[in-house]
N, C-alpha and C. Protein backbone atom coordinates (compact mmCIF):
# COMPACT_ATOMS: atom_id res chain seq x y z
N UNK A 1 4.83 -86.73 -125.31
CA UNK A 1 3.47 -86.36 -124.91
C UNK A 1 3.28 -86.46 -123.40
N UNK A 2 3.81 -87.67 -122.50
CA UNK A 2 3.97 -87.78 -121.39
C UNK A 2 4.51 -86.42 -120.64
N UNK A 3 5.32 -85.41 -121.18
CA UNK A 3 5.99 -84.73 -120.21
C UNK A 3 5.02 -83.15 -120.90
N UNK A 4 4.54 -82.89 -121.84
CA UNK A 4 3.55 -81.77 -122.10
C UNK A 4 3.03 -81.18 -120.82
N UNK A 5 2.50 -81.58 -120.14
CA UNK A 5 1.81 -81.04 -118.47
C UNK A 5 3.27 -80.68 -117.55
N UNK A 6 4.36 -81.20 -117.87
CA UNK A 6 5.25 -80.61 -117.55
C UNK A 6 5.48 -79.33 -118.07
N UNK A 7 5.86 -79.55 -119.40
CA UNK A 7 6.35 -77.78 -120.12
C UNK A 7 5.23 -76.77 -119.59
N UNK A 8 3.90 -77.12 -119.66
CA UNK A 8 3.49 -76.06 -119.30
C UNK A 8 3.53 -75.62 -118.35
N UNK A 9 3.45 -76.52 -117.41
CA UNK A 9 3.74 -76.29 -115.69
C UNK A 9 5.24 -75.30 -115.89
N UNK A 10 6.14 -75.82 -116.73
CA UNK A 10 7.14 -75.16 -116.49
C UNK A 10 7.20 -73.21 -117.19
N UNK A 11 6.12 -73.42 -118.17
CA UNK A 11 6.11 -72.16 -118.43
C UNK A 11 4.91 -70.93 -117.58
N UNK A 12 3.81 -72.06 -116.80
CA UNK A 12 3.38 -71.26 -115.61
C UNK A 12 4.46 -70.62 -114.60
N UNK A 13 5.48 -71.52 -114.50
CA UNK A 13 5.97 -71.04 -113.34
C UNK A 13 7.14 -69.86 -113.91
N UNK A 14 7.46 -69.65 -115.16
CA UNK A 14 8.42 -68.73 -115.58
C UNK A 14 7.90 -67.32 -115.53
N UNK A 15 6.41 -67.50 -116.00
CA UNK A 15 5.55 -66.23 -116.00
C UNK A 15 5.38 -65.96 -114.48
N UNK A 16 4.98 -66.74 -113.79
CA UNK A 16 4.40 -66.06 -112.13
C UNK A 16 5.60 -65.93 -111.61
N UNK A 17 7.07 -66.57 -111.59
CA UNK A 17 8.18 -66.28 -111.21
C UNK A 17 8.58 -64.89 -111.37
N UNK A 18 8.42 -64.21 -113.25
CA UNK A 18 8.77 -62.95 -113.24
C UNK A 18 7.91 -62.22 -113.12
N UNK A 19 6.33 -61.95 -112.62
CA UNK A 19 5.51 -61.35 -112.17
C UNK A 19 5.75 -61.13 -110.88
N UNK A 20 5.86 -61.83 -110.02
CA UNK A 20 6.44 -61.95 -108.96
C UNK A 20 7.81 -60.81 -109.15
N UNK A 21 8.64 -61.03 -109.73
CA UNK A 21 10.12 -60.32 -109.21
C UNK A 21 9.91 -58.88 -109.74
N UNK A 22 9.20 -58.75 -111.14
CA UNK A 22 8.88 -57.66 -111.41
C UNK A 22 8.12 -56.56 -110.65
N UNK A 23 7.49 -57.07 -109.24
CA UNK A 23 6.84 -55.91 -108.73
C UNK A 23 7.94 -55.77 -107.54
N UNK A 24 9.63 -56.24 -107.27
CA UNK A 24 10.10 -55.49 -106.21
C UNK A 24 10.76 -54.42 -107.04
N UNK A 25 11.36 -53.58 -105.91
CA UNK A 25 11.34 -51.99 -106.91
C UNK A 25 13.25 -51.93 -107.25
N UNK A 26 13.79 -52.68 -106.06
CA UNK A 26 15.09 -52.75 -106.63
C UNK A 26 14.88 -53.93 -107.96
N UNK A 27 15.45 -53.26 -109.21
CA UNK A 27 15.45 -53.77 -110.40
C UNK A 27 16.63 -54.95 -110.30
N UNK A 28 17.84 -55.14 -109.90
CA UNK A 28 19.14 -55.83 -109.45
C UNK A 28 18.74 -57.28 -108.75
N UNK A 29 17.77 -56.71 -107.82
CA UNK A 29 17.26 -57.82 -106.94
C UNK A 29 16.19 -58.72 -107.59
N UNK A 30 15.28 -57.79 -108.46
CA UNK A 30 14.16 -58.50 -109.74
C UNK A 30 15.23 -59.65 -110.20
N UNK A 31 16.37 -59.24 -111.03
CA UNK A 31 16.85 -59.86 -112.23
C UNK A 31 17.64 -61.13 -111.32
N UNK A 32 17.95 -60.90 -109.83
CA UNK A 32 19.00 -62.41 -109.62
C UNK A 32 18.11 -63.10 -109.07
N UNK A 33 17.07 -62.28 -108.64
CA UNK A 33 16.21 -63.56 -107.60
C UNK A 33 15.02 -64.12 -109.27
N UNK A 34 15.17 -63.44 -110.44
CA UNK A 34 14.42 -64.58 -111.41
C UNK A 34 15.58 -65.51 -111.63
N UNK A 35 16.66 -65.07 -111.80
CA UNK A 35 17.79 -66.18 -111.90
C UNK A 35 18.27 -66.98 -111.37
N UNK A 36 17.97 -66.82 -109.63
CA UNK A 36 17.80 -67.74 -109.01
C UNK A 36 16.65 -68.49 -108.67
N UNK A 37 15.62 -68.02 -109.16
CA UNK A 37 14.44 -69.29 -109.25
C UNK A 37 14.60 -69.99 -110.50
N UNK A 38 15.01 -69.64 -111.26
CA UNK A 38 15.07 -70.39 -112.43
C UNK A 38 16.11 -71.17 -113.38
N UNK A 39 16.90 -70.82 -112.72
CA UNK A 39 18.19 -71.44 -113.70
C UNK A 39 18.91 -72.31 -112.40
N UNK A 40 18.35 -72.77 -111.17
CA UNK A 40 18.43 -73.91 -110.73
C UNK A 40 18.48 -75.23 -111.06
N UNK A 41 19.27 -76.09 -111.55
CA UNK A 41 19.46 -77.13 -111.87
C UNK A 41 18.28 -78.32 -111.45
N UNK A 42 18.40 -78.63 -109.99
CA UNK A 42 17.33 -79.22 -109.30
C UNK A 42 16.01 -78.96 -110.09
N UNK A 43 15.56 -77.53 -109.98
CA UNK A 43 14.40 -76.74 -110.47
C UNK A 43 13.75 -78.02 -112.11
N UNK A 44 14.91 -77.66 -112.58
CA UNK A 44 14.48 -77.89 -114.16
C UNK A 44 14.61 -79.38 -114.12
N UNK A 45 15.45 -80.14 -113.36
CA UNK A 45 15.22 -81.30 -113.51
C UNK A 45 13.64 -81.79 -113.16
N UNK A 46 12.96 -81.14 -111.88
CA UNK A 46 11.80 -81.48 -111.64
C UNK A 46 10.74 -81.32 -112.95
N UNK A 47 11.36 -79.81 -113.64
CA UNK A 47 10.27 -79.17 -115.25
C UNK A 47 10.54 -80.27 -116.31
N UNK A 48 11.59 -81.51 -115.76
CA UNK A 48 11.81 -82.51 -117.24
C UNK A 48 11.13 -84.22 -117.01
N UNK A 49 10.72 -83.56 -115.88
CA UNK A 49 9.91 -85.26 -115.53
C UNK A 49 8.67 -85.78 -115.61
N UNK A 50 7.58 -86.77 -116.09
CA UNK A 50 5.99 -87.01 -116.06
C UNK A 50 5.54 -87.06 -115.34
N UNK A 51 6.05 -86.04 -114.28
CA UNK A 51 4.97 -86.44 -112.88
C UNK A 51 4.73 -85.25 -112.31
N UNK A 52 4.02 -85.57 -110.78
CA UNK A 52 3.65 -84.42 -110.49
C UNK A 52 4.23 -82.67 -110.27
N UNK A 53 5.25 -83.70 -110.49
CA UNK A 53 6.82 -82.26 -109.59
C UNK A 53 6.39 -80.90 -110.02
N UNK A 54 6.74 -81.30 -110.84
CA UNK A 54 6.49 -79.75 -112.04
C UNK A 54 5.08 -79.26 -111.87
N UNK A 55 3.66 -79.80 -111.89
CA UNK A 55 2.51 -78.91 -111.76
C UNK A 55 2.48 -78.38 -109.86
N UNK A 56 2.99 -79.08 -109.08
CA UNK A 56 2.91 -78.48 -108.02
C UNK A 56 3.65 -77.23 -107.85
N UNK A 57 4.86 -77.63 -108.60
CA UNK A 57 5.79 -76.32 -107.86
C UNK A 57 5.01 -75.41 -108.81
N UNK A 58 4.61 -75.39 -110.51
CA UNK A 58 3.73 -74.43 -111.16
C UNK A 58 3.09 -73.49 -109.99
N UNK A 59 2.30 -74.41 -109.49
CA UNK A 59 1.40 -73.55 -108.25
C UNK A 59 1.56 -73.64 -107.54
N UNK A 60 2.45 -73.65 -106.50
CA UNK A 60 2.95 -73.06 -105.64
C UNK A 60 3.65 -71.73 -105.84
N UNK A 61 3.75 -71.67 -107.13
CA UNK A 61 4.73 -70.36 -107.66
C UNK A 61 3.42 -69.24 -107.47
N UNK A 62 2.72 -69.85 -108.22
CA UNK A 62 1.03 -68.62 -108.50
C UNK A 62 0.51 -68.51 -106.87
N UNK A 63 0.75 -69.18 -106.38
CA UNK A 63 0.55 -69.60 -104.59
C UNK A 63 0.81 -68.08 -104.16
N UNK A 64 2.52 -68.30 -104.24
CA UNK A 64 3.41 -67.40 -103.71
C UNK A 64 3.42 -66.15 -103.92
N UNK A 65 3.12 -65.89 -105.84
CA UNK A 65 2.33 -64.86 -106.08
C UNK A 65 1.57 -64.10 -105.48
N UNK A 66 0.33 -64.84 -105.15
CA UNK A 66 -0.61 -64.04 -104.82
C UNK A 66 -0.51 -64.08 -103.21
N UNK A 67 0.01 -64.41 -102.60
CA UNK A 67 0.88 -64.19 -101.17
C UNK A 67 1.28 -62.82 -101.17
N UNK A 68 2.03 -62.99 -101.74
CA UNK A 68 2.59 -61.48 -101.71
C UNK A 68 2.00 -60.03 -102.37
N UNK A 69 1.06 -60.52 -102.87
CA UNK A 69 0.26 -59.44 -103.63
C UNK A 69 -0.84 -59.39 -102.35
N UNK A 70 -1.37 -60.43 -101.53
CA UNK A 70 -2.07 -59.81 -100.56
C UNK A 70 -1.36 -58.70 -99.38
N UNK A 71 0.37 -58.99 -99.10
CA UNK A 71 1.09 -58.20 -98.63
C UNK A 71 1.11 -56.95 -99.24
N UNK A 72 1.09 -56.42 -100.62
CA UNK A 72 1.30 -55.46 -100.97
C UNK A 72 0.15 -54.56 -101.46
N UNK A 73 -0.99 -55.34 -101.58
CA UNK A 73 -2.16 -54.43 -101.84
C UNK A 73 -3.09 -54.27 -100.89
N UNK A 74 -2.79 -53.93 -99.89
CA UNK A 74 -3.93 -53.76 -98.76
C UNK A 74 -4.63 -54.89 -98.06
N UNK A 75 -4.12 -56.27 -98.03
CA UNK A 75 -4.24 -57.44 -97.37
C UNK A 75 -5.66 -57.43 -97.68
N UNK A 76 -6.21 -57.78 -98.78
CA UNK A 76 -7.56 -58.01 -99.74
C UNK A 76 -7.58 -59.38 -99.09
N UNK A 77 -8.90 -60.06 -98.64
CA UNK A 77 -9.07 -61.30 -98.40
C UNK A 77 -8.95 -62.48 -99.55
N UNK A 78 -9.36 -61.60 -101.04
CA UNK A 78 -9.26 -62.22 -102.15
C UNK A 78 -8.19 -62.88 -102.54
N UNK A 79 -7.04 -62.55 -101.75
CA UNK A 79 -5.53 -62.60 -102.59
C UNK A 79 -5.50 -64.05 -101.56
N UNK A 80 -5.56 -63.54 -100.62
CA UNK A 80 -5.72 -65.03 -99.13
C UNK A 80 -6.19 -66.28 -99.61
N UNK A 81 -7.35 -65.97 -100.37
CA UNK A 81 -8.79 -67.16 -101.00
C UNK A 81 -7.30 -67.48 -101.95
N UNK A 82 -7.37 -66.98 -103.35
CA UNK A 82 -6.28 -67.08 -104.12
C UNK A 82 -4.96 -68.17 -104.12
N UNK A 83 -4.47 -67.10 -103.17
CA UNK A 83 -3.19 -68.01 -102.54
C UNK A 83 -3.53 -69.67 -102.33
N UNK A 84 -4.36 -69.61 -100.90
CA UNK A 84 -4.79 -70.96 -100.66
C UNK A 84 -5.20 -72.15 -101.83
N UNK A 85 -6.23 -71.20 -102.96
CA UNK A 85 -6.79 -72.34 -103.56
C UNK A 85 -5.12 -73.06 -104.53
N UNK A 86 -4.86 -71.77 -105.19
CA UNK A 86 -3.34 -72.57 -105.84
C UNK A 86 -2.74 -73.78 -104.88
N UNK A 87 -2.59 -73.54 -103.14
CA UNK A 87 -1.68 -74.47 -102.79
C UNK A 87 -2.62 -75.71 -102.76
N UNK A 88 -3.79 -75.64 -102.50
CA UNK A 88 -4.78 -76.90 -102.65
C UNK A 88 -4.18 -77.75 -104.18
N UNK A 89 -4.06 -76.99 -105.23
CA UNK A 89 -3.46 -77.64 -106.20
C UNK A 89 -2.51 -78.01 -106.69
N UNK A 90 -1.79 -77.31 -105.64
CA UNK A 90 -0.38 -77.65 -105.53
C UNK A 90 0.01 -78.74 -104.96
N UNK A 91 -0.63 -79.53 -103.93
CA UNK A 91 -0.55 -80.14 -103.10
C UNK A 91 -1.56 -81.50 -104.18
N UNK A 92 -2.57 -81.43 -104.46
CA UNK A 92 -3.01 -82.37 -105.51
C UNK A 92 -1.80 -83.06 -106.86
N UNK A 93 -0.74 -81.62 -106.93
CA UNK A 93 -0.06 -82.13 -108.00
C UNK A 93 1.39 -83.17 -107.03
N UNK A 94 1.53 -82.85 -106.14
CA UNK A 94 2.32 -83.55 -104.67
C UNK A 94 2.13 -83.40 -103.62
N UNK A 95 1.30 -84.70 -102.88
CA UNK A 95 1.30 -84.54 -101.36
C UNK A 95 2.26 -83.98 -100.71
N UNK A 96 3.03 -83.73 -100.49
CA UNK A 96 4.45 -82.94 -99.44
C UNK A 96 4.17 -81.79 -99.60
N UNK A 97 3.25 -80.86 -100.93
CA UNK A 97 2.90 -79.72 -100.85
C UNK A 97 1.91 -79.16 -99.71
N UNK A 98 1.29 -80.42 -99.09
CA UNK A 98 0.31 -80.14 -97.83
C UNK A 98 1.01 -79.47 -96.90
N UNK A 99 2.32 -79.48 -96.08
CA UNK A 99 3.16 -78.98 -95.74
C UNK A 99 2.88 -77.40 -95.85
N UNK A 100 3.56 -77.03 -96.98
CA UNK A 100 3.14 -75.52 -97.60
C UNK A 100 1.82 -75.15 -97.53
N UNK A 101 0.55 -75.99 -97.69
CA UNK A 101 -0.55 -75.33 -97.29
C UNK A 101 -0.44 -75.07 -96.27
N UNK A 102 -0.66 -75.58 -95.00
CA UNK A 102 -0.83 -75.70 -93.85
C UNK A 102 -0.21 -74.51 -93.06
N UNK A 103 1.54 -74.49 -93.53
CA UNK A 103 2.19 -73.81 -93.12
C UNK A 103 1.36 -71.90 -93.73
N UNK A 104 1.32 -71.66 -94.98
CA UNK A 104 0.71 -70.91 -95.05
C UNK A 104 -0.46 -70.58 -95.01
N UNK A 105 -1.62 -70.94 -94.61
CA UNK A 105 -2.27 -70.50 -93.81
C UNK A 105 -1.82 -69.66 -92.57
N UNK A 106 -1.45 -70.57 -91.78
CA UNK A 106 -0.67 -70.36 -90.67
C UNK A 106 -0.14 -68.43 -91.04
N UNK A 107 0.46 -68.04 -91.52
CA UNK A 107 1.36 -67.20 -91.82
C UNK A 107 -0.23 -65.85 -92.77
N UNK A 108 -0.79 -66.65 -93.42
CA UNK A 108 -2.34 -65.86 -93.93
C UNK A 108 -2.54 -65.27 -92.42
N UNK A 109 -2.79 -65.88 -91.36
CA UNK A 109 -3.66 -65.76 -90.28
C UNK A 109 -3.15 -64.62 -89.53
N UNK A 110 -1.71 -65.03 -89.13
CA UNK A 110 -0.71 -63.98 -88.58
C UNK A 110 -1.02 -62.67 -88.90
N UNK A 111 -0.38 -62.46 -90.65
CA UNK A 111 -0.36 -61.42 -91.56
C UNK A 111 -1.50 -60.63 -91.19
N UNK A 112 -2.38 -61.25 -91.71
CA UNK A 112 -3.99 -60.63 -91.31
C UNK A 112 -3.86 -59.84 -90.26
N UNK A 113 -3.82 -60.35 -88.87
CA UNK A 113 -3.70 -60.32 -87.83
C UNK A 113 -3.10 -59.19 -87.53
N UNK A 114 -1.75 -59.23 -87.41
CA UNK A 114 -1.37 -58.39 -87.04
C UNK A 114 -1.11 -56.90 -88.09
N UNK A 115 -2.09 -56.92 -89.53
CA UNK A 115 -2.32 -55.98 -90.02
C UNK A 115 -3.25 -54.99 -89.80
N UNK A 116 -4.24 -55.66 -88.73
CA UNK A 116 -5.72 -55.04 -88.60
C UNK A 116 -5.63 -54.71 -86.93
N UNK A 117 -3.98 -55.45 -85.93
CA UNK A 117 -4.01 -54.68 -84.65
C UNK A 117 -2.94 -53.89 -85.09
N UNK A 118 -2.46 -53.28 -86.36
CA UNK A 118 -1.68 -52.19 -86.65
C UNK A 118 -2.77 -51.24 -87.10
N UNK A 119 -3.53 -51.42 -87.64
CA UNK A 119 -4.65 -50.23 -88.23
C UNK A 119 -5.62 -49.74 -87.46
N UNK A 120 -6.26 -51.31 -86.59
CA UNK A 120 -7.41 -50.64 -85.87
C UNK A 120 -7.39 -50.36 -84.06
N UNK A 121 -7.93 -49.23 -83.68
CA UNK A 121 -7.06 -48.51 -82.74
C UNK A 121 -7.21 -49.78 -81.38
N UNK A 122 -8.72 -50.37 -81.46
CA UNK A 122 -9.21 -51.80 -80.64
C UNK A 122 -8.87 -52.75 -81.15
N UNK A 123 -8.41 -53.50 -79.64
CA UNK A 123 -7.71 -55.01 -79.75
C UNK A 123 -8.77 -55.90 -80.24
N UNK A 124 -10.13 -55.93 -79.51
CA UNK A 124 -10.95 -56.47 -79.83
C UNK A 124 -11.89 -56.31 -81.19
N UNK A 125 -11.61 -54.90 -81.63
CA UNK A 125 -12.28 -54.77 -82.94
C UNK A 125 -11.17 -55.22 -84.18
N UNK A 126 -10.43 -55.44 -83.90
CA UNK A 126 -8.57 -55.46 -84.70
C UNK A 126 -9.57 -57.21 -84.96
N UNK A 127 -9.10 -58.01 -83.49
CA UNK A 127 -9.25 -59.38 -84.14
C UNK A 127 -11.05 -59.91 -84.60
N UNK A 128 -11.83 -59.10 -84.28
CA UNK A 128 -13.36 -59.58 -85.05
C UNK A 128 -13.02 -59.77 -86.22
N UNK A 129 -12.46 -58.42 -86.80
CA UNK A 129 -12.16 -57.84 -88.08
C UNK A 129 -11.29 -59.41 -88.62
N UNK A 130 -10.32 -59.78 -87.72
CA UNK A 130 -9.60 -61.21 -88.73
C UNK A 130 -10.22 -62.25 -88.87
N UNK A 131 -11.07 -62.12 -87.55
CA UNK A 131 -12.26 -63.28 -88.02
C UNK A 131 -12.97 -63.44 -89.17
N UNK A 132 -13.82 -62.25 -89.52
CA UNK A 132 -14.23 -62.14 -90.50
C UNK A 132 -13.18 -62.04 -91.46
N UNK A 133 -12.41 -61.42 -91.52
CA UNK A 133 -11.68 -62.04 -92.93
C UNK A 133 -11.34 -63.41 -93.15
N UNK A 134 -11.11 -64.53 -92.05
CA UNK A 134 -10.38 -65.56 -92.25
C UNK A 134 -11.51 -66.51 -92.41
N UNK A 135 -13.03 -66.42 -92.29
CA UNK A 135 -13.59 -67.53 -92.63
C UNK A 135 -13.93 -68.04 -93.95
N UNK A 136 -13.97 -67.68 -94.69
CA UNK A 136 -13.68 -68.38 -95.90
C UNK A 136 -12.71 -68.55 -96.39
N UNK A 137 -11.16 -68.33 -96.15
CA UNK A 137 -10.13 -69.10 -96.00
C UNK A 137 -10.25 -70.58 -94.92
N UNK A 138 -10.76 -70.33 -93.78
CA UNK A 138 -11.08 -71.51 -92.67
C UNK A 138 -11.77 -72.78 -93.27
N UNK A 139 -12.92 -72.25 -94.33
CA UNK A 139 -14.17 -73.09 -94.35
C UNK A 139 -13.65 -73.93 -95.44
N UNK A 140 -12.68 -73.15 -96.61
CA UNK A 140 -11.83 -73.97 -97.94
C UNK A 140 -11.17 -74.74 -97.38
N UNK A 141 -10.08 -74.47 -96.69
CA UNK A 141 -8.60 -75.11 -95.93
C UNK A 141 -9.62 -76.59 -95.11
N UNK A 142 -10.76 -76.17 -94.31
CA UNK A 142 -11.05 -77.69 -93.32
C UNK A 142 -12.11 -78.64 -94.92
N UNK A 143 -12.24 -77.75 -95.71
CA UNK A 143 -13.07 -78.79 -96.77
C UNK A 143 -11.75 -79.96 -97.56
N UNK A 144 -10.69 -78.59 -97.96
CA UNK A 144 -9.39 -79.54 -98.68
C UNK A 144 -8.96 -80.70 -98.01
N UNK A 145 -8.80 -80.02 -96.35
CA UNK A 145 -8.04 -81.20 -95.48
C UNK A 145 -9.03 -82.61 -95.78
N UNK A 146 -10.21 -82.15 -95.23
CA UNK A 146 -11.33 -83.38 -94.95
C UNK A 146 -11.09 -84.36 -96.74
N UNK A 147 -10.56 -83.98 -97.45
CA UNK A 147 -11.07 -84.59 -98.72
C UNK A 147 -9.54 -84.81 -98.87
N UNK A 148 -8.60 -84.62 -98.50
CA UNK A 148 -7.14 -84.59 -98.74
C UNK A 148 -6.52 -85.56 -97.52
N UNK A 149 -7.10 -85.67 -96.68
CA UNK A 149 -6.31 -86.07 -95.36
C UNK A 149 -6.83 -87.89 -95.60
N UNK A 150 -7.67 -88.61 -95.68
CA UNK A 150 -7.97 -89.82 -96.10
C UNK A 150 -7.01 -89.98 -96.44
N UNK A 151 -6.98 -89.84 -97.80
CA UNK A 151 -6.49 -90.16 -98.90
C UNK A 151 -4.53 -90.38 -98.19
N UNK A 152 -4.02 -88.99 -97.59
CA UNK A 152 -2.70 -89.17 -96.72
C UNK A 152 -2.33 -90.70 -95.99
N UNK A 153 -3.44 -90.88 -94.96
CA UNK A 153 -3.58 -91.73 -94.58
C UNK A 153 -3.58 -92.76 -94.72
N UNK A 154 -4.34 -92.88 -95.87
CA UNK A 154 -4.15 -94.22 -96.63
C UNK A 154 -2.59 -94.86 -96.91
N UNK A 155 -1.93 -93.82 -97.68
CA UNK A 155 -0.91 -93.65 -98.59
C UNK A 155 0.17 -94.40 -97.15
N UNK A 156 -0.14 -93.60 -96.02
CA UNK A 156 0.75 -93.79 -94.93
C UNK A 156 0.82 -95.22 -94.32
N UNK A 157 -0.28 -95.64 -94.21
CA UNK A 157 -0.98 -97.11 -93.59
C UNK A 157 -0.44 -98.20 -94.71
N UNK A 158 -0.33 -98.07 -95.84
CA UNK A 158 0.22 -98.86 -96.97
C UNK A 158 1.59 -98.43 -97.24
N UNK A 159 2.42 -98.21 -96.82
CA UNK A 159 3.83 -97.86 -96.66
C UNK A 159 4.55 -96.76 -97.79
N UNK A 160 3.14 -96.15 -98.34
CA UNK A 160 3.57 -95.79 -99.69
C UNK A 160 3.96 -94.39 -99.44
N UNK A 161 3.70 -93.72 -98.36
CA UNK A 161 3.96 -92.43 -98.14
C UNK A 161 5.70 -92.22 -96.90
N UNK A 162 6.37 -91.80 -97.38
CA UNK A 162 7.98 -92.14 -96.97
C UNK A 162 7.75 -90.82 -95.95
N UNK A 163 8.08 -90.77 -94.94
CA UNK A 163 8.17 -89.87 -93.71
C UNK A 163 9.80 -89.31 -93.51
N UNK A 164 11.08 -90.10 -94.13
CA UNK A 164 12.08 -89.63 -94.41
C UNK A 164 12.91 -90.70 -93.13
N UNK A 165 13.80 -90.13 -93.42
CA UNK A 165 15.66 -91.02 -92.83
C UNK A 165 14.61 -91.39 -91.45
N UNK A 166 15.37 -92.63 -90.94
CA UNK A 166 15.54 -92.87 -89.23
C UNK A 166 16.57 -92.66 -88.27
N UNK A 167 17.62 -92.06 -89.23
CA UNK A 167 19.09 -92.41 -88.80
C UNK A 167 19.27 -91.33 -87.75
N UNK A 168 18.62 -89.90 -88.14
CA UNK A 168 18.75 -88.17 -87.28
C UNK A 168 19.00 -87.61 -88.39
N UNK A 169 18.69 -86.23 -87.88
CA UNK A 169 18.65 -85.21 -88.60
C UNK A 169 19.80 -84.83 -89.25
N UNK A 170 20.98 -84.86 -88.74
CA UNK A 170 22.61 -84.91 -89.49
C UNK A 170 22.70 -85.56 -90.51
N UNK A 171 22.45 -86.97 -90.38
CA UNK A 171 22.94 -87.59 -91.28
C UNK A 171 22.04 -87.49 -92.16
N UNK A 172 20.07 -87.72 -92.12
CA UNK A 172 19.32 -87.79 -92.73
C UNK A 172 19.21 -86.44 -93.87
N UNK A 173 19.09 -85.45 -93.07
CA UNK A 173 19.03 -84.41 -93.70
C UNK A 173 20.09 -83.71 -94.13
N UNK A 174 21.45 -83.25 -93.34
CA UNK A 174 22.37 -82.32 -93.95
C UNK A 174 23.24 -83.09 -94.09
N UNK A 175 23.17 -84.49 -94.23
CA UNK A 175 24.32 -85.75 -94.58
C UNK A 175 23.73 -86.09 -96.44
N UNK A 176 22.74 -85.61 -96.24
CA UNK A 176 22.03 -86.14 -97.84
C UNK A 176 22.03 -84.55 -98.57
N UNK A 177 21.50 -83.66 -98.15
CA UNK A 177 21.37 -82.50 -98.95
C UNK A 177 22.60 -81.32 -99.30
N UNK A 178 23.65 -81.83 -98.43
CA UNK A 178 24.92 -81.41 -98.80
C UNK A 178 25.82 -81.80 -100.28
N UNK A 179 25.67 -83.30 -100.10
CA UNK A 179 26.47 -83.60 -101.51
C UNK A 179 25.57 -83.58 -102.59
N UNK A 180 24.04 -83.50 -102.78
CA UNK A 180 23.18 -83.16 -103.67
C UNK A 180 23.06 -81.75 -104.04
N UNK A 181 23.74 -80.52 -103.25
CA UNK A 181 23.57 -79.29 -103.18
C UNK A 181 24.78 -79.03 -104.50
N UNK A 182 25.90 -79.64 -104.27
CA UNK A 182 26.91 -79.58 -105.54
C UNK A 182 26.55 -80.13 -106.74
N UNK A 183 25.08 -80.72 -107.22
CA UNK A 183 24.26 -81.23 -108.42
C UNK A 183 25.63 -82.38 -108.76
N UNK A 184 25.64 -83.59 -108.11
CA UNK A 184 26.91 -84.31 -108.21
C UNK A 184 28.09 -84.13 -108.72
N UNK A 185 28.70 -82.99 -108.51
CA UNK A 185 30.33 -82.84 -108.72
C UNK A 185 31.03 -82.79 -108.00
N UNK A 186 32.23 -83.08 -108.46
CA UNK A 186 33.36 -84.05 -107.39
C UNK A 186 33.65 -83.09 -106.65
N UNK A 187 33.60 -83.31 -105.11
CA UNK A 187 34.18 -82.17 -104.54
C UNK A 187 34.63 -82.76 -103.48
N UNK A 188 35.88 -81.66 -102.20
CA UNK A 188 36.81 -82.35 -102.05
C UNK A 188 36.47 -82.73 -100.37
N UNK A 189 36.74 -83.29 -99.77
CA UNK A 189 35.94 -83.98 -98.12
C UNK A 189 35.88 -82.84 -97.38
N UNK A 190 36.71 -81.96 -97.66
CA UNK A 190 36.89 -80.52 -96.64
C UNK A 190 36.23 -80.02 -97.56
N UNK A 191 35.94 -79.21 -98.52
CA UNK A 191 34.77 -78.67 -99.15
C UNK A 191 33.27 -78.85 -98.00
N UNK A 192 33.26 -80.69 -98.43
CA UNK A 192 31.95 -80.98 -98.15
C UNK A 192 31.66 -80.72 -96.44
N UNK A 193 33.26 -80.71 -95.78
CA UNK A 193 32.37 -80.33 -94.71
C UNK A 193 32.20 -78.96 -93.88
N UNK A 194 33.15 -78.78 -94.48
CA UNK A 194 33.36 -76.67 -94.69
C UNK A 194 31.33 -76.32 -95.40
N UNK A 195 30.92 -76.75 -95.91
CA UNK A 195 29.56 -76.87 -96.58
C UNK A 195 28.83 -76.98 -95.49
N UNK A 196 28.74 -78.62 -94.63
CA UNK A 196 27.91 -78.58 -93.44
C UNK A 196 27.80 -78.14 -91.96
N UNK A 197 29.17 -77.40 -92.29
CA UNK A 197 29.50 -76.27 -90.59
C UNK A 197 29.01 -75.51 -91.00
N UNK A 198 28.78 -74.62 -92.76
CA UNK A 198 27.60 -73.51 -92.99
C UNK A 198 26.06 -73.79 -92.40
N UNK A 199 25.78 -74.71 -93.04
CA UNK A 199 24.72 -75.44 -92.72
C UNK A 199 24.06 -75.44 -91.46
């Protein structure tokens, strides 16, 4: 019963995964990129655990969705609102998802942006125009933070929120995510570091 909010999380994210792949038009590219969102090892270990893992990445998936559906249908402000509110809940289901909000916004704003100084013939009428689209994305995003960012803080001030390695970025990051990338199988020292000269 504990892991139920998992399965479903995990079957949100199977549906918006192939909604998602189903609207690119190469069919080849649909079928490996659902197979590579989904038959990730990592992936499913997160869809088998009682915690948050699984409802964030759920929505972040519906996130991503509708990301790209604002790319493809005429950059509707609706899809923007959309997007955002999923990562708000995404980020409720794991703080580290704040990250991904933040960052997309960021990338909402751009998009916008430079969709409306491609259409409209004025620089200055181009960015009014993003203004007005972006404030009710603005006014959600500073309400989430204000009600989300405490709470960070807290977590941080009580040692409970982990900021990651002290050691550097080598060792911390592509010293740890290299031999976790082989889902622990034995592999051979030149493998592993033939792996982090890709890297």
């Amino acid at each position: 019963t504990l892991r139920i909010s998992s399965l479903i999380a995990h079957i949100i994210f199977l549906v918006y995964s192939a909604k998602l792949v189903l609207s690119f038009e190469n069919k080849w590219l649909a079928l490996s990129a659902f197979v590579i969102l989904n038959v990730n090892p990592f992936m499913l270990d997160f869809f088998s655990l009682a915690r948050g893992y699984s409802i964030s990445l759920a929505f972040m998936m519906v996130s991503v969705y509708y990301f790209y559906q604002l790319h493809i249908k005429e950059y509707r402000t609706k899809y923007a609102i959309t997007s955002l509110l999923f990562s708000f809940l995404a980020t409720l289901g794991n703080l580290t998802l704040l990250n991904y909000t933040v960052v997309l916004f960021g990338v909402i704003v751009l998009l916008l942006a430079y969709n409306n100084v491609k259409q409209l013939s004025s620089l200055s009428a181009a960015l009014k125009f993003s203004l007005k689209q972006l404030i009710v994305p603005t006014i959600l995003l500073a309400l989430f933070l204000g009600f989300i960012l405490p709470y960070s803080f807290e977590l941080k001030k009580a040692g409970a929120l982990f900021m990651g390695g002290e050691t550097g970025f080598w060792k911390d990051t592509i010293g740890t995510l290299v031999p976790r990338l082989w889902y622990h199988l034995d592999f051979s020292y030149a493998l592993q570091q033939l792996t982090k000269a890709v890297f």
